[in-house]
N, C-alpha and C. Protein backbone atom coordinates (compact mmCIF):
# COMPACT_ATOMS: atom_id res chain seq x y z
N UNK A 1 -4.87 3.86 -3.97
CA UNK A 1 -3.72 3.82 -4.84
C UNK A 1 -3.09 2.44 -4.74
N UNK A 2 -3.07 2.48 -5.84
CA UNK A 2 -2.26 0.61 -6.03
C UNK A 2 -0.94 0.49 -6.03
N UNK A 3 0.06 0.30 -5.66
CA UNK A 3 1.79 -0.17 -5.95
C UNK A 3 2.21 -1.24 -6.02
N UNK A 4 2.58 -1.19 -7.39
CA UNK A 4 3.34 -2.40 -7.52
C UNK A 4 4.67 -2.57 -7.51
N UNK A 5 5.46 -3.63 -6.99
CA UNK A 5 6.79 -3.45 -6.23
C UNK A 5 7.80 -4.53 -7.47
N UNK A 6 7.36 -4.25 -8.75
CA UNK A 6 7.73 -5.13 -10.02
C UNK A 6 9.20 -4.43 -10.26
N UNK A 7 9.45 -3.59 -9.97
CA UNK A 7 10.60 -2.77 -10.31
C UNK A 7 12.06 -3.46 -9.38
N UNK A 8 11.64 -3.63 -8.53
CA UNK A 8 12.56 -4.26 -7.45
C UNK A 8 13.12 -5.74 -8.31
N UNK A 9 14.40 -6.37 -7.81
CA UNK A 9 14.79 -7.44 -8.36
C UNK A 9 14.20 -8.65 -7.86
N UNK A 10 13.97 -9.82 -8.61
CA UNK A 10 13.72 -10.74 -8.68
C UNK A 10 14.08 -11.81 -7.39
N UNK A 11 13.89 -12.32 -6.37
CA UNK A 11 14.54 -13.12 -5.81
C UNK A 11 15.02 -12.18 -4.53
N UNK A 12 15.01 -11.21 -4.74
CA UNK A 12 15.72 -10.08 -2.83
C UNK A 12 14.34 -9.98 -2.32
N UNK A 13 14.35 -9.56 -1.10
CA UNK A 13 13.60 -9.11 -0.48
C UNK A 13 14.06 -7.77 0.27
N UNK A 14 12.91 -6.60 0.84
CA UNK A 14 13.04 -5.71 1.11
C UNK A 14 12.44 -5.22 2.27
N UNK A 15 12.93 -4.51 3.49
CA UNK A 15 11.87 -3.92 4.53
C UNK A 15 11.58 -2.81 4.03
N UNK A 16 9.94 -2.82 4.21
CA UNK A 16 9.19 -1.72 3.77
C UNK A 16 9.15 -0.96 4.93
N UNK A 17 8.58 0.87 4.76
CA UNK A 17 8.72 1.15 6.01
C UNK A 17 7.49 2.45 5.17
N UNK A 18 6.47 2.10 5.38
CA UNK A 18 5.34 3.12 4.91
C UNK A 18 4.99 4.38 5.84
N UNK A 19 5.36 5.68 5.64
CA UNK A 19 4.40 6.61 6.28
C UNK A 19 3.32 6.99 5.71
N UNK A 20 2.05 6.88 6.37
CA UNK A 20 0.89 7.13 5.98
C UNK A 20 -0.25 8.01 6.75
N UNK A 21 -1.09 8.05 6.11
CA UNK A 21 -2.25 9.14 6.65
C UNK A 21 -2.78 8.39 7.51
N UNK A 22 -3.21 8.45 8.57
CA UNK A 22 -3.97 7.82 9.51
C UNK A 22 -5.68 7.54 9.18
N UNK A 23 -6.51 7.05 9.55
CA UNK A 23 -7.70 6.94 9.62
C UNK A 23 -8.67 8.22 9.74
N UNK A 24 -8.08 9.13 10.63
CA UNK A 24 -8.52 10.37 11.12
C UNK A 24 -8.09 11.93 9.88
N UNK A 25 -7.07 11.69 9.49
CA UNK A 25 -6.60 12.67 8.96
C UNK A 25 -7.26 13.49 8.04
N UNK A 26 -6.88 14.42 7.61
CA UNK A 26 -8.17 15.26 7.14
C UNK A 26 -6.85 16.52 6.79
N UNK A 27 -7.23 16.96 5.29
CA UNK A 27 -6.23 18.78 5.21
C UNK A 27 -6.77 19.50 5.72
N UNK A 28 -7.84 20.02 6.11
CA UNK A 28 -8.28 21.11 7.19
C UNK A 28 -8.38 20.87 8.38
N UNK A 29 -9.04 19.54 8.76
CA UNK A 29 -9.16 19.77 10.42
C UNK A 29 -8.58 18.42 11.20
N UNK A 30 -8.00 17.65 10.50
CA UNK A 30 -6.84 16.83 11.51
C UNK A 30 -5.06 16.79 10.05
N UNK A 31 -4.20 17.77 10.19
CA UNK A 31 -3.58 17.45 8.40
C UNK A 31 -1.92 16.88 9.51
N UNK A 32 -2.05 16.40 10.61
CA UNK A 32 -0.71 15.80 10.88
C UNK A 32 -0.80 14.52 11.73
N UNK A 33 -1.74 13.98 11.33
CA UNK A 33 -1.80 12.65 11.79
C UNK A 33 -1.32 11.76 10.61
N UNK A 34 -0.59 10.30 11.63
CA UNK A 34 -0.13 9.85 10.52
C UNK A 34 0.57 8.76 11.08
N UNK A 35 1.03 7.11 10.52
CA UNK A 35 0.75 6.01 10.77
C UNK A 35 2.48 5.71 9.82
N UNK A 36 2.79 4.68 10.51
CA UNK A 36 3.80 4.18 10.56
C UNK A 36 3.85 2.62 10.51
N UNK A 37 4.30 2.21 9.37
CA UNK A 37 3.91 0.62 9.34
C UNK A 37 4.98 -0.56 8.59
N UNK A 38 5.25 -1.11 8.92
CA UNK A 38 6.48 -2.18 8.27
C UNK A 38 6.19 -3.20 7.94
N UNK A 39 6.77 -3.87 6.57
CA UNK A 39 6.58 -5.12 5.91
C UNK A 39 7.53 -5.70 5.01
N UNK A 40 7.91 -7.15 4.92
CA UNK A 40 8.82 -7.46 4.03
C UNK A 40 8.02 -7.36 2.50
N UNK A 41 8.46 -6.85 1.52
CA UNK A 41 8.41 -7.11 0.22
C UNK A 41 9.17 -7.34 -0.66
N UNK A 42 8.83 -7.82 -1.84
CA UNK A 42 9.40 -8.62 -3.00
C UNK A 42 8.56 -8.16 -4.15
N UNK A 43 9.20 -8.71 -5.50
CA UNK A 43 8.63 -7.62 -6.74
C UNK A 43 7.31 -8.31 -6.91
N UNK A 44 7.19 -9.82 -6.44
CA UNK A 44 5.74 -10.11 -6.24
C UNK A 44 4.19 -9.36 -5.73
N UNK A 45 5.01 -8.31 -4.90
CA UNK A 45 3.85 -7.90 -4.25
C UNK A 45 3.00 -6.77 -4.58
N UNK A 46 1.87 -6.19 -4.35
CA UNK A 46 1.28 -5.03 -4.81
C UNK A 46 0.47 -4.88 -3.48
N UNK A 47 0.93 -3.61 -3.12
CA UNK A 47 0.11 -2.79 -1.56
C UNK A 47 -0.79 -1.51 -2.20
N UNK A 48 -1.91 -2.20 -1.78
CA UNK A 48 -3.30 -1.08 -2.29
C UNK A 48 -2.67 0.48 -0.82
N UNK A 49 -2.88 1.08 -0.99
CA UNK A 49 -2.39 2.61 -0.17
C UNK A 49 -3.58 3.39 -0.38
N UNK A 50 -4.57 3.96 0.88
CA UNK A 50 -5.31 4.73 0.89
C UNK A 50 -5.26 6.15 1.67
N UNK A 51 -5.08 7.46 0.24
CA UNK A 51 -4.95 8.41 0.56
C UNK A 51 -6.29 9.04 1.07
N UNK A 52 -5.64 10.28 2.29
CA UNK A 52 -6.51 11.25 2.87
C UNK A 52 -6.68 11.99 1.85
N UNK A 53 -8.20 12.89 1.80
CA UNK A 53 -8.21 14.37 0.89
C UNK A 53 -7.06 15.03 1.36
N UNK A 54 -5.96 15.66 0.03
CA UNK A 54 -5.02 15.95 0.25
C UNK A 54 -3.65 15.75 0.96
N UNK A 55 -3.74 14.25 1.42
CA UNK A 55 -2.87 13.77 2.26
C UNK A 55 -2.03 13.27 1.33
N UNK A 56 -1.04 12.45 1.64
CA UNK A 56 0.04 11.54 0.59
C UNK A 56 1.15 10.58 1.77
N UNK A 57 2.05 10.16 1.26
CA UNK A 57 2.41 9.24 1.85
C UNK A 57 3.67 8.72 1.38
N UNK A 58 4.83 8.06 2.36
CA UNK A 58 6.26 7.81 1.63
C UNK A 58 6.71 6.57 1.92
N UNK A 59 7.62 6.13 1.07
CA UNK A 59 7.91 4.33 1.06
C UNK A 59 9.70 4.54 1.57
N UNK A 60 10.14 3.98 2.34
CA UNK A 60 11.70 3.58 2.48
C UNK A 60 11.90 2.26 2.17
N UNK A 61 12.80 1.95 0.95
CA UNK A 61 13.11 0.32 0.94
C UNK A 61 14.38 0.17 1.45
N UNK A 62 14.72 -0.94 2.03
CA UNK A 62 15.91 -1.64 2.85
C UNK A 62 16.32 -2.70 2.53
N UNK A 63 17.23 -3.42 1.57
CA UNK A 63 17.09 -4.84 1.40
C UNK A 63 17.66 -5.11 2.48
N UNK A 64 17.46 -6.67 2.37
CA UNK A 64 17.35 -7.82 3.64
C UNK A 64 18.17 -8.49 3.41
């Protein structure tokens, strides 16, 4: 999954704060693993996001 962060204003920056599916995760036989990761972004940027079968994943923005 692709995101693009174009929506955000021009010129701010933001701490990202991604929860995500881990490497391992799996809906039947691993479905609560899961990865925690931080980054500054700006509307410049686009973060490719790779979902588990049936997994998903959530964004917190923070400006800076």
């Amino acid at each position: 999954l692709n995101i693009s962060f174009d929506f955000l204003p021009e010129g701010k920056k933001y701490k990202a704060t991604y929860y995500l599916d881990a490497n391992d995760t799996h809906w039947d036989k691993n479905p609560t693993t899961y990865e925690i990761k931080e980054e500054i972004v700006s509307s410049e940027i686009t973060k490719t996001i790779k979902l588990a079968a049936g997994g998903g994943f959530a964004i917190s923005l923070i400006e800076q």
